[in-house]
PDB file of N, CA and C in Angstrom:
ATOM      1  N   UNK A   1      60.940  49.777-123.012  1.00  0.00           N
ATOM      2  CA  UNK A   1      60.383  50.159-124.290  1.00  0.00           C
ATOM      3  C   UNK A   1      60.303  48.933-125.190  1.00  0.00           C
ATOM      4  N   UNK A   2      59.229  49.120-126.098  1.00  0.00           N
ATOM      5  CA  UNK A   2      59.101  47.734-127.487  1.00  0.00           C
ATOM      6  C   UNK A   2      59.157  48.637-128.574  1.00  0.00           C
ATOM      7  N   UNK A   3      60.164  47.635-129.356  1.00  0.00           N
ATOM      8  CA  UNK A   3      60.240  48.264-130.713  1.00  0.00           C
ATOM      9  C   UNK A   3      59.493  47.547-131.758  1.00  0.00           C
ATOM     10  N   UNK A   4      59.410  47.331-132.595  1.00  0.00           N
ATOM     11  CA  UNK A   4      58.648  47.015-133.809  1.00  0.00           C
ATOM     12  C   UNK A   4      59.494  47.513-134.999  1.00  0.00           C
ATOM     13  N   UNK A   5      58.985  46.315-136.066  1.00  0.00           N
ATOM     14  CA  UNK A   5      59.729  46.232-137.267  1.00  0.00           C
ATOM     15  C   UNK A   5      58.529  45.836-137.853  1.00  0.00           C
ATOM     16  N   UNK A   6      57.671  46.431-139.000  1.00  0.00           N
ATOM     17  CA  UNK A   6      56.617  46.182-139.591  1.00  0.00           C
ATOM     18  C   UNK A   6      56.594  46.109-141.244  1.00  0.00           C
ATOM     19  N   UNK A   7      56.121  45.966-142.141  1.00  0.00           N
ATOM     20  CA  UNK A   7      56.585  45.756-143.339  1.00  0.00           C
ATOM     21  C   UNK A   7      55.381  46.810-144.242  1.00  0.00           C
ATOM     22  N   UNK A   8      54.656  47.337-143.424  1.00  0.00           N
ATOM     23  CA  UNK A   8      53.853  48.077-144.023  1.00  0.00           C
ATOM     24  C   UNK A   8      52.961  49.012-142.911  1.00  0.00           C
ATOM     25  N   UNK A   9      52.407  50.268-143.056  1.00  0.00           N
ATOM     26  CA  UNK A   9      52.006  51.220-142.613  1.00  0.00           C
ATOM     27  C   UNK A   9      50.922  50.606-141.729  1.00  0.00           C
ATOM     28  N   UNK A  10      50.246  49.485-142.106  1.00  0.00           N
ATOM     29  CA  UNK A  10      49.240  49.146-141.619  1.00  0.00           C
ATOM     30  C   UNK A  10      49.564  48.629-140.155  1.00  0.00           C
ATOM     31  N   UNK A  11      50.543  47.501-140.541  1.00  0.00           N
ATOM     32  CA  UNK A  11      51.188  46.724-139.239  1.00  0.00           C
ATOM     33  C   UNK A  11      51.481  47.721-138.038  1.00  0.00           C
ATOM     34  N   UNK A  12      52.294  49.050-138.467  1.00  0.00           N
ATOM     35  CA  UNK A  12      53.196  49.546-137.948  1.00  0.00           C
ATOM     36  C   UNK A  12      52.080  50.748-137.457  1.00  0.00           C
ATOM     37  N   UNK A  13      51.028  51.253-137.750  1.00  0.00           N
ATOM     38  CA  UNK A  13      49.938  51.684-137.094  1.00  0.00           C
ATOM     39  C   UNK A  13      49.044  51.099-136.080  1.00  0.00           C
ATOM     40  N   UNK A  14      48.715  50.048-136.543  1.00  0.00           N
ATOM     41  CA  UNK A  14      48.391  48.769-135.441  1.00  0.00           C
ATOM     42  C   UNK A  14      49.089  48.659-134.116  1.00  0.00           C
ATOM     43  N   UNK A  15      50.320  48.397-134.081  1.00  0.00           N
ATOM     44  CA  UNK A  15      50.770  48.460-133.052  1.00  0.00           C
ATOM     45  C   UNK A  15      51.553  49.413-132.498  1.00  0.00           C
ATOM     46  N   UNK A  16      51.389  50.330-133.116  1.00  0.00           N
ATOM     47  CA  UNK A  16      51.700  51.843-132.107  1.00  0.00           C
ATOM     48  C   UNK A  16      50.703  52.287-131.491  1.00  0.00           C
ATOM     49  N   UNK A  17      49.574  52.396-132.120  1.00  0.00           N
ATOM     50  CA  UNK A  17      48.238  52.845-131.142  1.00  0.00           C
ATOM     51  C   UNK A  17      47.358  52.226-130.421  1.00  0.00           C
ATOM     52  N   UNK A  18      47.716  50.690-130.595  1.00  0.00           N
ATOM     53  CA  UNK A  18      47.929  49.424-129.745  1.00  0.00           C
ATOM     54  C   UNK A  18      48.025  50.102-128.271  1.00  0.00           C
ATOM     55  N   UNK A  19      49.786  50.382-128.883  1.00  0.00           N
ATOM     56  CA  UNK A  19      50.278  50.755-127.589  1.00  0.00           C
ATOM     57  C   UNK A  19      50.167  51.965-126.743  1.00  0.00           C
ATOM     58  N   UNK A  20      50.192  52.532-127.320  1.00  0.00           N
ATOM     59  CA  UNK A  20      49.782  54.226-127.206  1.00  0.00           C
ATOM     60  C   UNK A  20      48.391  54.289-125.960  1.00  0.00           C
ATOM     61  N   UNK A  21      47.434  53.273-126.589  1.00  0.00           N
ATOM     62  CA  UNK A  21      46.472  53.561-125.915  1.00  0.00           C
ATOM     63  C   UNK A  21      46.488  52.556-124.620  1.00  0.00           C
ATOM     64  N   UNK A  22      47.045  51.702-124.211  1.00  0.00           N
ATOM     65  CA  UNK A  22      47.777  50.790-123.505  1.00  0.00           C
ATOM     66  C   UNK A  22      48.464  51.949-122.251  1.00  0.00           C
ATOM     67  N   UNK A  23      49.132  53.154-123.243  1.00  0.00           N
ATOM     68  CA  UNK A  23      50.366  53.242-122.275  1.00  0.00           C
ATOM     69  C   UNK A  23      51.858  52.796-122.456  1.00  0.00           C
ATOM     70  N   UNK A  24      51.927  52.204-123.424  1.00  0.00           N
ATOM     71  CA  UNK A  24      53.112  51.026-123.283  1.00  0.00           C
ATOM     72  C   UNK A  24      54.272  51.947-123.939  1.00  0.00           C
ATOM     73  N   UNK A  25      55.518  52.170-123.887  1.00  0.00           N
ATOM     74  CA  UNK A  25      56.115  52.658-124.667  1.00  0.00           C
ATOM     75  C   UNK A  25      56.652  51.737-125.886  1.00  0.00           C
ATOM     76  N   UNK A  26      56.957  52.383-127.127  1.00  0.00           N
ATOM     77  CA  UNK A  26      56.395  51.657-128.636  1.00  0.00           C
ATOM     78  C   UNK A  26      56.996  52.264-129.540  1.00  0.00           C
ATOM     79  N   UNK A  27      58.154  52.343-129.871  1.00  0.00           N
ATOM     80  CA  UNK A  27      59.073  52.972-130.734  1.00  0.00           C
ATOM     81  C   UNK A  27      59.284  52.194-132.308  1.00  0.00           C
ATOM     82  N   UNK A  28      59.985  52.714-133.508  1.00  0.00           N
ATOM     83  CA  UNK A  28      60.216  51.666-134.341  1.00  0.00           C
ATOM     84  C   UNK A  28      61.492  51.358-134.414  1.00  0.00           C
ATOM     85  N   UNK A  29      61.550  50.254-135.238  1.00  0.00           N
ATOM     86  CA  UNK A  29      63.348  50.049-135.162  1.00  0.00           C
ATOM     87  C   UNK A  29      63.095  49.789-136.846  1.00  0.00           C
ATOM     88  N   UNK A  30      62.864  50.434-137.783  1.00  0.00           N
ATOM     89  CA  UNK A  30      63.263  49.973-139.459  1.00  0.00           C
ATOM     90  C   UNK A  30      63.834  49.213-140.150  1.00  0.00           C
ATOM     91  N   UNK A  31      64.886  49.669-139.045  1.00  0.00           N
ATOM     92  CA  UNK A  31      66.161  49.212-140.313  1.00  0.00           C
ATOM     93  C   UNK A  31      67.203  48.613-138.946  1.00  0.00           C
ATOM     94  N   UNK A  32      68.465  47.958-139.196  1.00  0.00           N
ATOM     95  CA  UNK A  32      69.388  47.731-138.399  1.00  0.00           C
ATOM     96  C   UNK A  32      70.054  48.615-137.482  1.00  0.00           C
ATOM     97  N   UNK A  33      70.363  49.557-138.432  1.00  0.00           N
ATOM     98  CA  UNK A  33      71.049  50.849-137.957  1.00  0.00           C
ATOM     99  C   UNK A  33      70.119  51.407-136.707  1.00  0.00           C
ATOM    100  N   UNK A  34      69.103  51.477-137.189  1.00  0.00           N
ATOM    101  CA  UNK A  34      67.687  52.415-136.121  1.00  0.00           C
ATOM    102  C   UNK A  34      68.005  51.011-135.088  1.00  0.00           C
ATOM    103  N   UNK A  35      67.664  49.686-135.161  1.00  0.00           N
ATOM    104  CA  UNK A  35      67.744  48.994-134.082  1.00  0.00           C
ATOM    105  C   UNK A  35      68.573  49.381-132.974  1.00  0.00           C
ATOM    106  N   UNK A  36      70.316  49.142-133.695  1.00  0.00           N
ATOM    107  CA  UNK A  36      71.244  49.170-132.858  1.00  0.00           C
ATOM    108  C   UNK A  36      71.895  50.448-132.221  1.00  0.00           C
ATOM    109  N   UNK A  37      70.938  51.663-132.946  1.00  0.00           N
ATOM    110  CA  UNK A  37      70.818  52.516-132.173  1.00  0.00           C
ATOM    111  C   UNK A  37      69.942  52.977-131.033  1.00  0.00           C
ATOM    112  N   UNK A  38      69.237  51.928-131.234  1.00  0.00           N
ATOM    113  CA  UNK A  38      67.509  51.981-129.640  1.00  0.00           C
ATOM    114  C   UNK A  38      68.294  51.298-128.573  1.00  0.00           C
ATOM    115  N   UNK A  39      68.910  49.964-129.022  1.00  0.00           N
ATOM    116  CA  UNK A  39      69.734  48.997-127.999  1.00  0.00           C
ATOM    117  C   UNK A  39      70.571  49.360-127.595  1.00  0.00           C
ATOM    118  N   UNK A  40      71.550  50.851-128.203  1.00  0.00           N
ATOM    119  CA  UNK A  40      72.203  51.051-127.241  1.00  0.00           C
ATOM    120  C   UNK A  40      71.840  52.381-126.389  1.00  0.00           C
ATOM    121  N   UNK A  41      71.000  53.125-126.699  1.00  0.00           N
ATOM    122  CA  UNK A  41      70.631  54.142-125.905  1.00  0.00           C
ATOM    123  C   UNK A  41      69.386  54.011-125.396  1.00  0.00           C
ATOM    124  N   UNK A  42      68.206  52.883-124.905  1.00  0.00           N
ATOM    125  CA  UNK A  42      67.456  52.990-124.382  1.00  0.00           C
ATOM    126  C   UNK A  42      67.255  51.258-123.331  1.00  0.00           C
ATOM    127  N   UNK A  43      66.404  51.472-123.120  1.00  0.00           N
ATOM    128  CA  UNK A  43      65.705  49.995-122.001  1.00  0.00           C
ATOM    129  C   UNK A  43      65.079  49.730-122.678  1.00  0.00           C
ATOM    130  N   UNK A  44      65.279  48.408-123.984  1.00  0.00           N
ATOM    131  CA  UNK A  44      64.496  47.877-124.809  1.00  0.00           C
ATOM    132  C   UNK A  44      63.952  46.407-123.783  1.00  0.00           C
ATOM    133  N   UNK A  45      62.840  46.448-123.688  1.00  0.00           N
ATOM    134  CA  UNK A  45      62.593  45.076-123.551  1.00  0.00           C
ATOM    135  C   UNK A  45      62.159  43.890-124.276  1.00  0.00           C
ATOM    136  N   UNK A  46      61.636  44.151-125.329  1.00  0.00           N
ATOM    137  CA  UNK A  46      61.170  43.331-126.492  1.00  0.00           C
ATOM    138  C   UNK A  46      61.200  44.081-127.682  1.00  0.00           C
ATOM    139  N   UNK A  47      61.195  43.408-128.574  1.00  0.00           N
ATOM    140  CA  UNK A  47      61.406  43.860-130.369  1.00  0.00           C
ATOM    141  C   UNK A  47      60.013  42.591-130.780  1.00  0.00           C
ATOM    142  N   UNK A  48      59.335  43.885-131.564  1.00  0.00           N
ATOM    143  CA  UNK A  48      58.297  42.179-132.211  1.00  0.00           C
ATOM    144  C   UNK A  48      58.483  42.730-133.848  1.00  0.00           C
ATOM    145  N   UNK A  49      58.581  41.853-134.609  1.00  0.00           N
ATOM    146  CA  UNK A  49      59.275  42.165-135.897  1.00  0.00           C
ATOM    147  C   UNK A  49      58.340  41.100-136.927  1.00  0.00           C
ATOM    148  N   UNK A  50      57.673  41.861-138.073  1.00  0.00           N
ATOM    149  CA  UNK A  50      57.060  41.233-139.037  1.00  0.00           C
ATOM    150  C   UNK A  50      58.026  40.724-139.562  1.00  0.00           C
ATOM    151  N   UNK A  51      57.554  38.958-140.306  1.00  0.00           N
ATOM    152  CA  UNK A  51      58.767  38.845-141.113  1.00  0.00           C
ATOM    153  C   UNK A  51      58.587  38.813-142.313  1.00  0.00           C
ATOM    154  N   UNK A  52      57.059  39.596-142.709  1.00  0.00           N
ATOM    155  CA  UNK A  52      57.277  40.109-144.089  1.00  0.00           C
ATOM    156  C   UNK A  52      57.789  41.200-144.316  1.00  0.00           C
ATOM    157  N   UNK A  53      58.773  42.261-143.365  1.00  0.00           N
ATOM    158  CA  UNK A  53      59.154  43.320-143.198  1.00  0.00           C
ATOM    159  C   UNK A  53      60.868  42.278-144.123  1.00  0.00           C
ATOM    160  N   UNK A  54      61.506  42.804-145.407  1.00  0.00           N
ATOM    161  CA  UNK A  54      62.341  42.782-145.578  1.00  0.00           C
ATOM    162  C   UNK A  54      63.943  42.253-144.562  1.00  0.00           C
ATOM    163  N   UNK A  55      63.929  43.218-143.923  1.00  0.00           N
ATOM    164  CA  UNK A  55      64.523  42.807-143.402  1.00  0.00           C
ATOM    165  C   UNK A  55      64.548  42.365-141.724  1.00  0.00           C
ATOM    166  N   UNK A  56      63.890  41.315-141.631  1.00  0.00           N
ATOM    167  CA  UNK A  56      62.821  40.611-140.630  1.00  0.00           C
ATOM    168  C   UNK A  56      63.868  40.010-139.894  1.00  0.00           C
ATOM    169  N   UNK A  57      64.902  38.746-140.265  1.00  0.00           N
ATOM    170  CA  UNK A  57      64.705  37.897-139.996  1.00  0.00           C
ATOM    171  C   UNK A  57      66.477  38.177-139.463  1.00  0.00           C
ATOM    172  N   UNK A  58      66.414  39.349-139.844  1.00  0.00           N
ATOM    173  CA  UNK A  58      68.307  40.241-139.752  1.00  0.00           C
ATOM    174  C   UNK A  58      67.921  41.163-138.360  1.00  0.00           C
ATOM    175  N   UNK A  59      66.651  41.417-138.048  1.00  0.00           N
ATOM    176  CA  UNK A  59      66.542  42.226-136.927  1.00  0.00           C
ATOM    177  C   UNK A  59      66.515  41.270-135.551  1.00  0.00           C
ATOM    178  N   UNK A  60      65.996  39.922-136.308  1.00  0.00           N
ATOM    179  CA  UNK A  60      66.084  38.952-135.026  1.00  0.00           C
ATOM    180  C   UNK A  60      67.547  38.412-135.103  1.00  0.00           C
ATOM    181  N   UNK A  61      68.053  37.813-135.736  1.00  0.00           N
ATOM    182  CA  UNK A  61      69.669  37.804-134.842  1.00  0.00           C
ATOM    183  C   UNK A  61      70.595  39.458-134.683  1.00  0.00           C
ATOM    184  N   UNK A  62      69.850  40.211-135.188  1.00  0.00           N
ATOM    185  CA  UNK A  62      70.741  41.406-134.634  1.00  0.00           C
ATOM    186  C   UNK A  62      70.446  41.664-133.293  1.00  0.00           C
ATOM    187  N   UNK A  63      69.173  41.289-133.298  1.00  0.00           N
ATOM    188  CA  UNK A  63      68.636  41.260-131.265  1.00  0.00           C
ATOM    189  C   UNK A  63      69.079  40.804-130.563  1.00  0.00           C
ATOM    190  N   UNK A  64      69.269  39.275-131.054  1.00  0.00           N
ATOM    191  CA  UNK A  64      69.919  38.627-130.034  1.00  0.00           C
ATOM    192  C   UNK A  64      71.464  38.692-130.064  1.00  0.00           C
ATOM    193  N   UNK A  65      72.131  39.302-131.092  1.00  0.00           N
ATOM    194  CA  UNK A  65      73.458  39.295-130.986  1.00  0.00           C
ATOM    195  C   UNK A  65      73.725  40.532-129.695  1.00  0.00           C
ATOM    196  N   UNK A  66      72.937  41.759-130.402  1.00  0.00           N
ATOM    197  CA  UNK A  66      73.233  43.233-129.491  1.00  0.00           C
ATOM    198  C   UNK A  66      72.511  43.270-128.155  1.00  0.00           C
ATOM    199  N   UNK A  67      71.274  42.719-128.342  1.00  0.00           N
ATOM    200  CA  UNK A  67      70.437  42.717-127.134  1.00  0.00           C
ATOM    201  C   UNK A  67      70.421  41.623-125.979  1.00  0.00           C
ATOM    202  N   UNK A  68      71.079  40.989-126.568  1.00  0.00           N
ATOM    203  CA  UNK A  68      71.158  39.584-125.643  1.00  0.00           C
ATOM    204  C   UNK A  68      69.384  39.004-125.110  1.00  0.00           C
ATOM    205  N   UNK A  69      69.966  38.031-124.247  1.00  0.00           N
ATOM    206  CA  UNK A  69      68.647  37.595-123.419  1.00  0.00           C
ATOM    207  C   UNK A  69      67.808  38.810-122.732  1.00  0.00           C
ATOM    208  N   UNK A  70      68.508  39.545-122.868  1.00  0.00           N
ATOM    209  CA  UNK A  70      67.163  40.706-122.137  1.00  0.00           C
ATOM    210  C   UNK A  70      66.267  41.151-123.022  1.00  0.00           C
ATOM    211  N   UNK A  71      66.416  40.885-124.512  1.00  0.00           N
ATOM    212  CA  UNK A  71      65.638  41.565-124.990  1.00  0.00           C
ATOM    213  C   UNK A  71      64.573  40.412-125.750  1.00  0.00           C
ATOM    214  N   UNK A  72      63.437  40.170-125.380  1.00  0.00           N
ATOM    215  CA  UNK A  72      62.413  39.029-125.797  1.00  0.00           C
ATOM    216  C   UNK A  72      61.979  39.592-127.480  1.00  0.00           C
ATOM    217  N   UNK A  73      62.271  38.478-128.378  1.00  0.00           N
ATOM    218  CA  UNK A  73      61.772  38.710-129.445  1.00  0.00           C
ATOM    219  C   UNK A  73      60.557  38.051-129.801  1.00  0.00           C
ATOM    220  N   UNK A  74      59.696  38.865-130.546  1.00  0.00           N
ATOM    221  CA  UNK A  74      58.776  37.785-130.905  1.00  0.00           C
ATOM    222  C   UNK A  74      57.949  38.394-132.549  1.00  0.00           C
ATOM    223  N   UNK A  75      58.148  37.737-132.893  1.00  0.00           N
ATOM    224  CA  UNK A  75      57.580  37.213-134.314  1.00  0.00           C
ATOM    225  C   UNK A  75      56.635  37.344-135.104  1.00  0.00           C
ATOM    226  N   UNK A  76      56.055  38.009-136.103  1.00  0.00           N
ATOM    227  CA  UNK A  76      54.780  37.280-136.582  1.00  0.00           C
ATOM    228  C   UNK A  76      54.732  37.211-138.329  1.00  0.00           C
ATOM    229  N   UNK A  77      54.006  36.542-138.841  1.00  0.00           N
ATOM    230  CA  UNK A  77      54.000  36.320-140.102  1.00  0.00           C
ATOM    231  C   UNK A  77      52.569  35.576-141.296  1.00  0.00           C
ATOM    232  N   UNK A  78      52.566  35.495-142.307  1.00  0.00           N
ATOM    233  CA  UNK A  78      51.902  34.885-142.645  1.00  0.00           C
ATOM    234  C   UNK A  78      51.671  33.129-142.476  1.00  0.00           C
ATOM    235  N   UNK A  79      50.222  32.293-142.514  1.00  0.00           N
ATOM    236  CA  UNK A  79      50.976  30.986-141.730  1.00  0.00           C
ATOM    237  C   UNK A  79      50.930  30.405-142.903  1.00  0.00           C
ATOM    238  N   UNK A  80      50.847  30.881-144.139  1.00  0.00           N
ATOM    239  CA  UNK A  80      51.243  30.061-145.057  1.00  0.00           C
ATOM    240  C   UNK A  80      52.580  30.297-145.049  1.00  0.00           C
ATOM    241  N   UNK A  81      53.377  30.702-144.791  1.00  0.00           N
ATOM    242  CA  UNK A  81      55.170  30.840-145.262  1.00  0.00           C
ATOM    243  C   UNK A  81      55.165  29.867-143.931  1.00  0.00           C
ATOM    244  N   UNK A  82      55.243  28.747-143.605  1.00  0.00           N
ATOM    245  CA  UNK A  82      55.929  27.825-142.740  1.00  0.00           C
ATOM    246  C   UNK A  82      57.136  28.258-142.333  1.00  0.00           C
ATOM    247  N   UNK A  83      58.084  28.447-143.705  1.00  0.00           N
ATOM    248  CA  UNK A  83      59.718  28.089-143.902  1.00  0.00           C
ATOM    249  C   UNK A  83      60.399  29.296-143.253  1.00  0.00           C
ATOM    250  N   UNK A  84      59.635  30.610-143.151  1.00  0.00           N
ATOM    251  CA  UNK A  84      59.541  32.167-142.682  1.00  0.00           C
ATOM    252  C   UNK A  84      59.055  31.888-141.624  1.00  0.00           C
ATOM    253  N   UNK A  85      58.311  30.933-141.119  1.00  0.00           N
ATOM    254  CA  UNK A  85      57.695  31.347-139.837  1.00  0.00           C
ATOM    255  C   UNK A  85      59.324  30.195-138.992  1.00  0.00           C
ATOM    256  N   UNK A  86      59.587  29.147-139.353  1.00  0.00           N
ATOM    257  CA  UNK A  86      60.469  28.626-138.726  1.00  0.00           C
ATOM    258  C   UNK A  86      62.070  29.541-138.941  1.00  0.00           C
ATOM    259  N   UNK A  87      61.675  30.164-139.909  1.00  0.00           N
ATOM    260  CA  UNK A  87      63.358  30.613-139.966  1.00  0.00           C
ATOM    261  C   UNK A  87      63.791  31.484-138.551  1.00  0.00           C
ATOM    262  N   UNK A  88      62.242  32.218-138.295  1.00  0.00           N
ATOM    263  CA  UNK A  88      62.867  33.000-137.486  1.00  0.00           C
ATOM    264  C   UNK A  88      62.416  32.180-135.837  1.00  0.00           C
ATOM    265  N   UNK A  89      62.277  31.307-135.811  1.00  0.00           N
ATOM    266  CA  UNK A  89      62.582  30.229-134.823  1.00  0.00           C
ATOM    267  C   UNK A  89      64.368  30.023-134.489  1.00  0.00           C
ATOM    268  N   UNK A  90      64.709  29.888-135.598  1.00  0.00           N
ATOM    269  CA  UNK A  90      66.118  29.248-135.656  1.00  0.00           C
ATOM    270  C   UNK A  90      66.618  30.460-135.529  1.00  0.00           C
ATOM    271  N   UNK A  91      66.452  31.826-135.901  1.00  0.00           N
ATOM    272  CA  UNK A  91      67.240  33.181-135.389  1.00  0.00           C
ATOM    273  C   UNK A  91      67.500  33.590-134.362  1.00  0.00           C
ATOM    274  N   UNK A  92      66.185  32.441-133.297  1.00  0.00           N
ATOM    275  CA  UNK A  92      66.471  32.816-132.004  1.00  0.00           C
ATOM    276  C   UNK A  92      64.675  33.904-131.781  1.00  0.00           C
ATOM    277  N   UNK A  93      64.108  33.719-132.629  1.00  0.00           N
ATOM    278  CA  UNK A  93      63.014  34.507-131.692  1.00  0.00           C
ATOM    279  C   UNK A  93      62.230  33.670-130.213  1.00  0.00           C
ATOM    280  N   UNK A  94      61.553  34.122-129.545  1.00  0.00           N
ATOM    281  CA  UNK A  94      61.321  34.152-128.453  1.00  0.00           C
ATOM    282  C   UNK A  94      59.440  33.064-128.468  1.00  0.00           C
ATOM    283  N   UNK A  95      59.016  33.787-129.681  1.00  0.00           N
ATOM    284  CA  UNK A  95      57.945  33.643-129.498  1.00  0.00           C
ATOM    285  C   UNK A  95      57.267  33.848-131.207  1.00  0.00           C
ATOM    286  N   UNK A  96      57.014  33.136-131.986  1.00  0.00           N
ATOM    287  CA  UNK A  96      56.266  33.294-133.162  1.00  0.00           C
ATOM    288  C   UNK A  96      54.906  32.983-133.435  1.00  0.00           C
ATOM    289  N   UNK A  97      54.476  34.204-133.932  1.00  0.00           N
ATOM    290  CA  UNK A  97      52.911  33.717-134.085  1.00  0.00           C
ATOM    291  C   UNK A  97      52.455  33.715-135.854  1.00  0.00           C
ATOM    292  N   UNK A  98      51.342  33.379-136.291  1.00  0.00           N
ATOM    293  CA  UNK A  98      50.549  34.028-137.133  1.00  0.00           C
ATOM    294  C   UNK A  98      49.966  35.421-137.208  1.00  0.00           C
ATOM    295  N   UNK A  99      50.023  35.392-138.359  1.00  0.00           N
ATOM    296  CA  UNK A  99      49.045  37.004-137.861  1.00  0.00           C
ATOM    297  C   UNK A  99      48.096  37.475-137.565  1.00  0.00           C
ATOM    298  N   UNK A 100      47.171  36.052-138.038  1.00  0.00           N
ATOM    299  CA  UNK A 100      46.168  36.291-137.088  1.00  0.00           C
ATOM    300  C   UNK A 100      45.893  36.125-135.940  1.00  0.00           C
ATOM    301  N   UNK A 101      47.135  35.047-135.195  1.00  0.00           N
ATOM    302  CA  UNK A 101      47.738  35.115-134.065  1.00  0.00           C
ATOM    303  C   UNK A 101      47.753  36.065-133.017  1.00  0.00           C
ATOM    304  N   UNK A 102      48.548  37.105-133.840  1.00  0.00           N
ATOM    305  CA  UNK A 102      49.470  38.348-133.417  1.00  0.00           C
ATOM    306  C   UNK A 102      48.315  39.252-133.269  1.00  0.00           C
ATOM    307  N   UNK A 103      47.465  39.250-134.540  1.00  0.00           N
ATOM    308  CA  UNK A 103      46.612  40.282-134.264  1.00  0.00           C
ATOM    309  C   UNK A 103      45.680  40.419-132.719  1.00  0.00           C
ATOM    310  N   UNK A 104      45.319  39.017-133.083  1.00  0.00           N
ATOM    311  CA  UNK A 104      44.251  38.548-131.940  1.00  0.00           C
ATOM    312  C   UNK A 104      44.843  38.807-131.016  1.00  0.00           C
ATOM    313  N   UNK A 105      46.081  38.469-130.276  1.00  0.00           N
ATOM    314  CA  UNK A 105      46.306  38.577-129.236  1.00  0.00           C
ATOM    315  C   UNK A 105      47.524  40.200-128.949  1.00  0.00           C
ATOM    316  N   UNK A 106      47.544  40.960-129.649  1.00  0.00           N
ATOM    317  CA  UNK A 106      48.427  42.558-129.793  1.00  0.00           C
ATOM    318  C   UNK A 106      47.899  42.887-128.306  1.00  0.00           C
ATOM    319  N   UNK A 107      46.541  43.304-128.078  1.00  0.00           N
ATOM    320  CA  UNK A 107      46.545  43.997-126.638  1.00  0.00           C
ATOM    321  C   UNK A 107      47.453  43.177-125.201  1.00  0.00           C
ATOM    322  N   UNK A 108      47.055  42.404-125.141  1.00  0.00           N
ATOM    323  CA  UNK A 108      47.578  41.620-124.125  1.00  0.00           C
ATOM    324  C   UNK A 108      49.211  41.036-124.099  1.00  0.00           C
ATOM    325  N   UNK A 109      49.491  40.817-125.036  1.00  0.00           N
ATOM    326  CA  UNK A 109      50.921  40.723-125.955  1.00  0.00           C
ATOM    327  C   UNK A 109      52.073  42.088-125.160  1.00  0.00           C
ATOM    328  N   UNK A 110      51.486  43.142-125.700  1.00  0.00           N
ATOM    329  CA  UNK A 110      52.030  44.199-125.475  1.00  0.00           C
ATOM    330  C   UNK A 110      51.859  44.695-124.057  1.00  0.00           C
ATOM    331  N   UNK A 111      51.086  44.408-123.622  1.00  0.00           N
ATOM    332  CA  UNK A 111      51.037  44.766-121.743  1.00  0.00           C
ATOM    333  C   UNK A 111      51.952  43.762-121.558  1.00  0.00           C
ATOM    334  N   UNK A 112      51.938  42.395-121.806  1.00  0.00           N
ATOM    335  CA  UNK A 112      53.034  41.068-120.986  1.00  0.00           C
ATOM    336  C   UNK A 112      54.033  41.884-121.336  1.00  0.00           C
ATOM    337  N   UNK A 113      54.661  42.175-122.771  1.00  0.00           N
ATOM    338  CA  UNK A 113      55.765  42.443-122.845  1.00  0.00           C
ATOM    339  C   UNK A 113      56.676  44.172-122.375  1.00  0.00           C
ATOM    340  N   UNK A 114      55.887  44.908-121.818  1.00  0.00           N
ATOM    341  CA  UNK A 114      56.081  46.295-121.389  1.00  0.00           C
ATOM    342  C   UNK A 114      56.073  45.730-119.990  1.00  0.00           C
ATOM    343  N   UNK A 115      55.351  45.024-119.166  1.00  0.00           N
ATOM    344  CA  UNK A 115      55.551  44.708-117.806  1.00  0.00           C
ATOM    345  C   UNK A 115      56.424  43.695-117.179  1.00  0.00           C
ATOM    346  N   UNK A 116      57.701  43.558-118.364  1.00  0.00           N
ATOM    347  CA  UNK A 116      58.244  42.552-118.002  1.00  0.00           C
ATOM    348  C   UNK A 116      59.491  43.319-117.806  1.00  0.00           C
ATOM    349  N   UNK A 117      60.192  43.099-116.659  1.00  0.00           N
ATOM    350  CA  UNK A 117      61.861  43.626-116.273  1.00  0.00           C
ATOM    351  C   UNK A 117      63.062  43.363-117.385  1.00  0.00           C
TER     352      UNK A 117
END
């Protein structure tokens, strides 16, 4: 399963029906609590987490603290915030993009990351 952390309805519609129509399973994780309750009762394989979502940049070291290396994080943000896009470099994400990045590449993104063990 991929979770998602989005900062607004839009994001968080985007990539549910992304996935949905993919196939992919595509849950949210909100808040911390919702995270570390997916990580411990399901087969998370990736978390992709806006980091204009508040609390962005707390879901990526909570990943890698609870989820360890199994769980691939990856990133996206505005590319004017540099300092946001590197922070969550240094949290340990996996993979950071832009958003227009992220956008562009969501279909294919989300198949790599659902077909990965």
């Amino acid at each position: 399963m991929i979770l998602y952390a989005a900062a607004d309805l839009l994001w968080a519609t985007r990539i549910k029906a992304t996935a949905d129509a993919l196939g992919v399973p595509c849950r949210p994780a909100r808040n911390a609590a919702m995270l570390r309750a997916r990580l411990a009762n399901s087969a998370v394989r990736a978390l992709i987490v806006d980091l204009e979502a508040e609390c962005g940049l707390d879901l990526i070291a909570l990943a890698r603290a609870e989820g360890g290396s199994g769980v691939r994080v990856v990133a996206f943000g505005p590319h004017v915030q540099k300092d946001r896009l590197q922070a969550a470099r240094d949290a340990g994400a996996d993979e950071v993009l832009t958003r227009g990045a992220f956008d562009h590449a969501l279909p294919d993104l989300l198949v790599s990351l659902g077909a990965e063990a």
